[in-house]
Protein backbone atom coordinates (compact mmCIF):
# COMPACT_ATOMS: atom_id res chain seq x y z
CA UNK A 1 -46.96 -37.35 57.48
CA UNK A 2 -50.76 -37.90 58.33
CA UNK A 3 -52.08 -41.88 57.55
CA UNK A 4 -54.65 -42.62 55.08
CA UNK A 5 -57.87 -43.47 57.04
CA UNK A 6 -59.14 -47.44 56.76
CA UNK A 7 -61.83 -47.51 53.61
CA UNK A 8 -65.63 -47.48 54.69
CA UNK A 9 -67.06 -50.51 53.77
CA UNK A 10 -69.42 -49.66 50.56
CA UNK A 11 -73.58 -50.20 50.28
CA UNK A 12 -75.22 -51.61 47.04
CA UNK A 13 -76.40 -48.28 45.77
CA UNK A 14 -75.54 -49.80 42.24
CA UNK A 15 -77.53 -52.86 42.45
CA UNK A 16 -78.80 -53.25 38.86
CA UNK A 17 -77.14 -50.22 37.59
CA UNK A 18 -74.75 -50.18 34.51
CA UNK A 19 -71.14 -48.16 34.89
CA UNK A 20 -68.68 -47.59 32.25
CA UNK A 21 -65.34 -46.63 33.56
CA UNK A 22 -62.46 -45.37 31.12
CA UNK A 23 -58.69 -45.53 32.31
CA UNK A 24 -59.34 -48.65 34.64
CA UNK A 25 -56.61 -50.40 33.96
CA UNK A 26 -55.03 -48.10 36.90
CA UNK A 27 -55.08 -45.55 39.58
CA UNK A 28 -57.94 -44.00 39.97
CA UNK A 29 -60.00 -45.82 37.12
CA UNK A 30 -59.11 -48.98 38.39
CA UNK A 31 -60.20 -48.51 42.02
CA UNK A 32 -63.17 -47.17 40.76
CA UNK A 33 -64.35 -49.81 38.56
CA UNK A 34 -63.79 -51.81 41.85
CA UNK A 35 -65.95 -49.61 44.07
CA UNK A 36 -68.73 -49.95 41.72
CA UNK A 37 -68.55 -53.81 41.10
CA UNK A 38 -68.45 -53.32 45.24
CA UNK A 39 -71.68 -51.56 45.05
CA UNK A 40 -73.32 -53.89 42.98
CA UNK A 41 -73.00 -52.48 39.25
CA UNK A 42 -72.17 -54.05 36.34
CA UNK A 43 -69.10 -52.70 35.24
CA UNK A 44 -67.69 -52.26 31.82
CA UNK A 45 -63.61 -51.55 31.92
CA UNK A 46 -61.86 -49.52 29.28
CA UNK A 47 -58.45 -49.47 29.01
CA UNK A 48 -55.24 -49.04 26.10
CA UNK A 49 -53.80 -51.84 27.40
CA UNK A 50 -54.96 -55.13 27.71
CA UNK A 51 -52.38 -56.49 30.46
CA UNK A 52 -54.10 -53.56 33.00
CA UNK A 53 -57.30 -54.65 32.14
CA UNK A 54 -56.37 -57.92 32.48
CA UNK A 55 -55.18 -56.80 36.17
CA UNK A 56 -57.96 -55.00 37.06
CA UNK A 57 -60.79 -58.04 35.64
CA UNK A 58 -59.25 -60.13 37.84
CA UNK A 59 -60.68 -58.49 40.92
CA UNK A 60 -63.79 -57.86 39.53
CA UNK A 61 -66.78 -61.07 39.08
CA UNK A 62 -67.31 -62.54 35.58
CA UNK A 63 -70.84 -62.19 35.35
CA UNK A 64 -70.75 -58.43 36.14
CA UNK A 65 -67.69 -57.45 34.16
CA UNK A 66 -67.49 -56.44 30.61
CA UNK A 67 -63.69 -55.69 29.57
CA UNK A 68 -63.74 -53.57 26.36
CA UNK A 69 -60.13 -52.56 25.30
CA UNK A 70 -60.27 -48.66 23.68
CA UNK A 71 -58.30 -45.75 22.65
CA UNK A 72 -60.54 -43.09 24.53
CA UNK A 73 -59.44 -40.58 21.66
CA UNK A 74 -60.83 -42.15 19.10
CA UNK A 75 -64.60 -41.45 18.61
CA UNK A 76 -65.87 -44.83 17.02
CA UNK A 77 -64.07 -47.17 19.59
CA UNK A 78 -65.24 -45.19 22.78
CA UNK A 79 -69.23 -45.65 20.56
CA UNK A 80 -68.08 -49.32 20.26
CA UNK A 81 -67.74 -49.37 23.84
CA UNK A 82 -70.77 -48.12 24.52
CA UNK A 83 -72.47 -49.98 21.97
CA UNK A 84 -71.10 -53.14 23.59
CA UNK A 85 -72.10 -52.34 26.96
CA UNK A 86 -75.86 -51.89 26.02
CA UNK A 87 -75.51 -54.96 24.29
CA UNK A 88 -74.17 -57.41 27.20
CA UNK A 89 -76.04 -55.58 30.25
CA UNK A 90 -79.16 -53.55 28.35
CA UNK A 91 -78.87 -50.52 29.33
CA UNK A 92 -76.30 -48.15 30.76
CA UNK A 93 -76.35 -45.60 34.05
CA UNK A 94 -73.04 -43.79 34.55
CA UNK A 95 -69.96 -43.21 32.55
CA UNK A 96 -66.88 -42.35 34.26
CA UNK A 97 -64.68 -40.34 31.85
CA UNK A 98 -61.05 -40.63 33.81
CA UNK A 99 -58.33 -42.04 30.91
CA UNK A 100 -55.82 -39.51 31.13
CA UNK A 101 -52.46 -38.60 30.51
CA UNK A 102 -49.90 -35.99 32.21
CA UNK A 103 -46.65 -34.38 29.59
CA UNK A 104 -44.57 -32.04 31.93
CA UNK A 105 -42.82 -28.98 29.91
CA UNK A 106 -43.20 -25.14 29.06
CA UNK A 107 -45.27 -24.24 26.20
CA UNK A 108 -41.55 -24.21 24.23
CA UNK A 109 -40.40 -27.30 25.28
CA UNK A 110 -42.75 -29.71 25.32
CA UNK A 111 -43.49 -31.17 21.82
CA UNK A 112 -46.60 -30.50 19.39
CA UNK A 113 -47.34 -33.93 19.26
CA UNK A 114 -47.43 -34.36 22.61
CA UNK A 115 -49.73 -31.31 22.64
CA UNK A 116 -52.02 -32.98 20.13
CA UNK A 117 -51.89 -36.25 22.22
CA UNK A 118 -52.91 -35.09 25.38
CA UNK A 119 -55.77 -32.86 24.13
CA UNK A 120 -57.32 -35.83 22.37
CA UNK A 121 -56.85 -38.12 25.23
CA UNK A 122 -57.82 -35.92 28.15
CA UNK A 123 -60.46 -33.53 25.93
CA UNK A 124 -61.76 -35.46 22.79
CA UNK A 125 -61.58 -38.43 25.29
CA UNK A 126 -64.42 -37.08 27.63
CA UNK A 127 -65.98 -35.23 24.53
CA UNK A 128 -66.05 -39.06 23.08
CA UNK A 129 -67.48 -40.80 26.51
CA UNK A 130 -70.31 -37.73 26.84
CA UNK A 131 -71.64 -37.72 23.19
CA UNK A 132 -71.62 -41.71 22.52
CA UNK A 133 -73.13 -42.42 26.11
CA UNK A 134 -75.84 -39.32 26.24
CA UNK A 135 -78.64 -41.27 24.69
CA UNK A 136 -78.55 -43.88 27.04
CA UNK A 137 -78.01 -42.11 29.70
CA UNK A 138 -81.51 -39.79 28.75
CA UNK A 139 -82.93 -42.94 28.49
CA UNK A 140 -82.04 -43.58 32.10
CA UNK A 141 -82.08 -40.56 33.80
CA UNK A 142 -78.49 -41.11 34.43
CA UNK A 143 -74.83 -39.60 34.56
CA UNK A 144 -71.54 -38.59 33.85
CA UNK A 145 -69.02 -38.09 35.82
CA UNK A 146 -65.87 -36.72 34.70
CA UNK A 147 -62.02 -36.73 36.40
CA UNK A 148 -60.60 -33.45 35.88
CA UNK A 149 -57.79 -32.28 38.53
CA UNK A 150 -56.77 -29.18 40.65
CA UNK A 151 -54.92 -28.72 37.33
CA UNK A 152 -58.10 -27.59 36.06
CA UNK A 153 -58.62 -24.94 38.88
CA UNK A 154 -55.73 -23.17 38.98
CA UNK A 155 -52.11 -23.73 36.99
CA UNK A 156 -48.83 -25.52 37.60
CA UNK A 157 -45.20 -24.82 36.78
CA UNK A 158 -44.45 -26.46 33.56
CA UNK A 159 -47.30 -28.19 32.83
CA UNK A 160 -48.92 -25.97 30.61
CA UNK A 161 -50.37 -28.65 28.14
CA UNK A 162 -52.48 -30.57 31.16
CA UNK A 163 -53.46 -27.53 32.61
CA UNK A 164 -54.98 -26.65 29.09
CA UNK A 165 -55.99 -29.84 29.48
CA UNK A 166 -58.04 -30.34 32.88
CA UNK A 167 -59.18 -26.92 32.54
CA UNK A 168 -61.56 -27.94 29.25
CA UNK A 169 -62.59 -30.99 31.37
CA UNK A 170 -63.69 -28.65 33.76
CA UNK A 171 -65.83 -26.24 32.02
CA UNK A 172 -67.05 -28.98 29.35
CA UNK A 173 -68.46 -30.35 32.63
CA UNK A 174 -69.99 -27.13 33.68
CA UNK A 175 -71.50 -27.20 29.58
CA UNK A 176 -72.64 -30.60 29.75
CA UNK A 177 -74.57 -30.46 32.75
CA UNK A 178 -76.05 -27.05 31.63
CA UNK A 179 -77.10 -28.06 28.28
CA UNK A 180 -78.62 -31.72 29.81
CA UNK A 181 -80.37 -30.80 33.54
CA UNK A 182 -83.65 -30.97 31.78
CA UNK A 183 -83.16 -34.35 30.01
CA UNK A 184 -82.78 -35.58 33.60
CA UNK A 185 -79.11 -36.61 33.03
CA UNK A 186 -76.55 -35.29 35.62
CA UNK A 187 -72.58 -34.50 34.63
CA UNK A 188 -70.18 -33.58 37.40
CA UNK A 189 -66.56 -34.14 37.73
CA UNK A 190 -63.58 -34.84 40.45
CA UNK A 191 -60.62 -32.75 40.75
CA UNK A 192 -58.22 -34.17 42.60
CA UNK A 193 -54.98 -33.21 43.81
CA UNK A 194 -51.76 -35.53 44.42
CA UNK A 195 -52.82 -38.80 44.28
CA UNK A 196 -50.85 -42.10 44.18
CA UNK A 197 -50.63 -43.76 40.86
CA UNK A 198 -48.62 -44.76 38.51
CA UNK A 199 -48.51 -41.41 36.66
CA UNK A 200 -47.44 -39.89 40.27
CA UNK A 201 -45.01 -42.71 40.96
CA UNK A 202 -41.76 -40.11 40.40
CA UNK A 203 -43.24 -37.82 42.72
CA UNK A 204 -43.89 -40.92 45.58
CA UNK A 205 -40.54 -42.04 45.28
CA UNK A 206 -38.57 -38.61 45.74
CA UNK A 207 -38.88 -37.90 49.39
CA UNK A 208 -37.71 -34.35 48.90
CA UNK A 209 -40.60 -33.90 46.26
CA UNK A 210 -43.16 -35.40 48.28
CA UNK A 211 -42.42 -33.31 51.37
CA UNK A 212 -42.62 -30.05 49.52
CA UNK A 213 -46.48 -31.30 48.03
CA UNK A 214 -47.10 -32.24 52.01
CA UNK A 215 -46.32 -29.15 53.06
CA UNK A 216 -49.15 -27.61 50.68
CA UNK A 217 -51.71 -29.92 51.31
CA UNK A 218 -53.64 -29.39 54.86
CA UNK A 219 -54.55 -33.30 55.70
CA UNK A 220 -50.36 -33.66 55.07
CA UNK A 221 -50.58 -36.13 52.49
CA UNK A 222 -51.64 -37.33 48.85
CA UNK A 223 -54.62 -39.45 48.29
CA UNK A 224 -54.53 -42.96 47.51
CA UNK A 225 -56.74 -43.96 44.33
CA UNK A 226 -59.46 -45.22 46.43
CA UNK A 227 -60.71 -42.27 48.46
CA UNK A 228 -61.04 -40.67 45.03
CA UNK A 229 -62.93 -43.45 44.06
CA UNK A 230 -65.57 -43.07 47.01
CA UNK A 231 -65.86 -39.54 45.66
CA UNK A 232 -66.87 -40.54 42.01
CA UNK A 233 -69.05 -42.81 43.07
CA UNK A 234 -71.09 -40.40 45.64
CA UNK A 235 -71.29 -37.84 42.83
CA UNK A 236 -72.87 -41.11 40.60
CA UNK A 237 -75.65 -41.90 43.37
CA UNK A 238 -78.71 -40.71 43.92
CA UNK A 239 -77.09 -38.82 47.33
CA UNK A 240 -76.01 -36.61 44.59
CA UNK A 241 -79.28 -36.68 43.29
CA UNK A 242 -79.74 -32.19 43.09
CA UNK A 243 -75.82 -31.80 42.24
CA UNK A 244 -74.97 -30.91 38.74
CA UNK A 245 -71.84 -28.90 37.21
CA UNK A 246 -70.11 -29.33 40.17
CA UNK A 247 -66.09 -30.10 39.57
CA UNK A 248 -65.43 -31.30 43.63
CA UNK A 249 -61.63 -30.54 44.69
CA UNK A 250 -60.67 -33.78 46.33
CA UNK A 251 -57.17 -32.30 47.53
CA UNK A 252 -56.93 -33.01 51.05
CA UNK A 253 -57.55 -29.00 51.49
CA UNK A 254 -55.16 -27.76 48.66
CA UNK A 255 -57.92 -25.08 47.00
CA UNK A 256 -59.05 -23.60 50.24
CA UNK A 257 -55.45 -22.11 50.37
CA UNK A 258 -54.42 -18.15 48.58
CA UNK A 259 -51.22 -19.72 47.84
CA UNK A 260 -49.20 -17.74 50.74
CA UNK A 261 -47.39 -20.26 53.09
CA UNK A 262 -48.07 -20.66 56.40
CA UNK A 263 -46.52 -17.47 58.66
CA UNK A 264 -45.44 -18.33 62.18
């Protein structure tokens, strides 16, 4: 199985600019929040649980770090984020919309309150982030960028409710960015495919699994947290400056595939 590559060392595109990242007690969020701090931002971390916060403050400096614990699916504590963040930095840039959760199961199997649960985490959760954070971000000129998934391109066996999911992530991207060009504020979103966290940590540990996804992906491999990371924040600088309602498949090649294996 292909190596990741070494991580490029990152520039101070974000010197003096304000990031909220949701989800970074973990995975994805986590390396993120990291890879702006990197950059130079001030970060504010979001997170259900304290302990991952905890974990992920810890690599982050004091002065530049605002931890701000928050159930992403509930409207007034993602505006009390917010509302926080203005308040400790004065103003805010970019909001990274990536809390998320994955419930595996056929539309007859799975349970309705799992269905509820993972449309108000993973929908009403970036819903939340765009519609508390869009008046700032006017005031900027600044940006959203959402994590959606290949799960939001095309479907999986038996994971009907995060397909229905990712795919509203996806085109509430596509809306938000439509809606907002002119008010100067840019929304895009990731979509990545395997990538190595905690919510793909039964998938990592069954080699029989993991070979199958290999097979499927090109580069031969999943993607660790932080080359996801690198993405988000690209799609948050000013390189990305013209790009808006873009959801980029970072999937090591999975979506340039028909979905016929490989013949000879």
């Amino acid at each position: 199985m292909a190596s990741s590559p070494s991580p490029s060392t990152p520039s101070q595109r974000f010197a003096g600019k304000v990031v909220i990242v949701t989800g970074a007690g973990s995975g994805i969020g986590a390396a993120t929040a990291r890879r702006f701090s990197q950059e130079g931002a001030m970060v504010a971390i979001a997170d259900l649980s304290d302990e991952k916060l905890a974990a992920t403050r810890a690599d982050l400096p004091s002065d530049r770090t605002l931890v701000q614990p928050a159930d992403v699916s509930l409207f007034d504590e993602v505006q009390a984020l917010v509302d926080a963040t203005v308040e400790r930095f004065g103003r805010l840039d970019v909001i990274v919309n990536n809390a998320g959760i994955a419930v595996q199961g056929k539309v007859t199997e799975a349970s309705l309150e799992d269905w509820h649960r993972i449309l108000a985490t993973n929908v009403s959760g970036v819903f939340h982030g765009a519609r508390a954070a869009m008046p700032h971000l006017i005031e900027s000129k600044g940006c959203i960028v959402n994590t959606s998934s290949v799960s939001g391109l095309g479907g999986d066996w038996d994971m009907s409710f995060y397909n229905t999911s990712k795919g509203a992530v996806s085109n509430l991207t596509r809306a938000l960015a439509l809606d907002h060009g002119k008010d100067g504020v840019r929304v895009n979103a990731v979509a990545p495919s395997l990538t190595f966290t905690g919510m793909t940590e039964d998938i990592k540990s069954d080699p029989e699994l993991l070979a199958k996804f290999a097979e499927r992906i090109p580069l031969g491999r999943g993607a660790e947290p932080e080359e996801i990371a690198s993405v988000i924040a690209f799609l948050a600088s000013e390189d990305a400056g013209f790009v808006t309602g873009v959801v980029l498949p970072v999937d090591g090649g999975v979506s340039a595939s028909n979905g016929q294996p490989p013949q000879g």
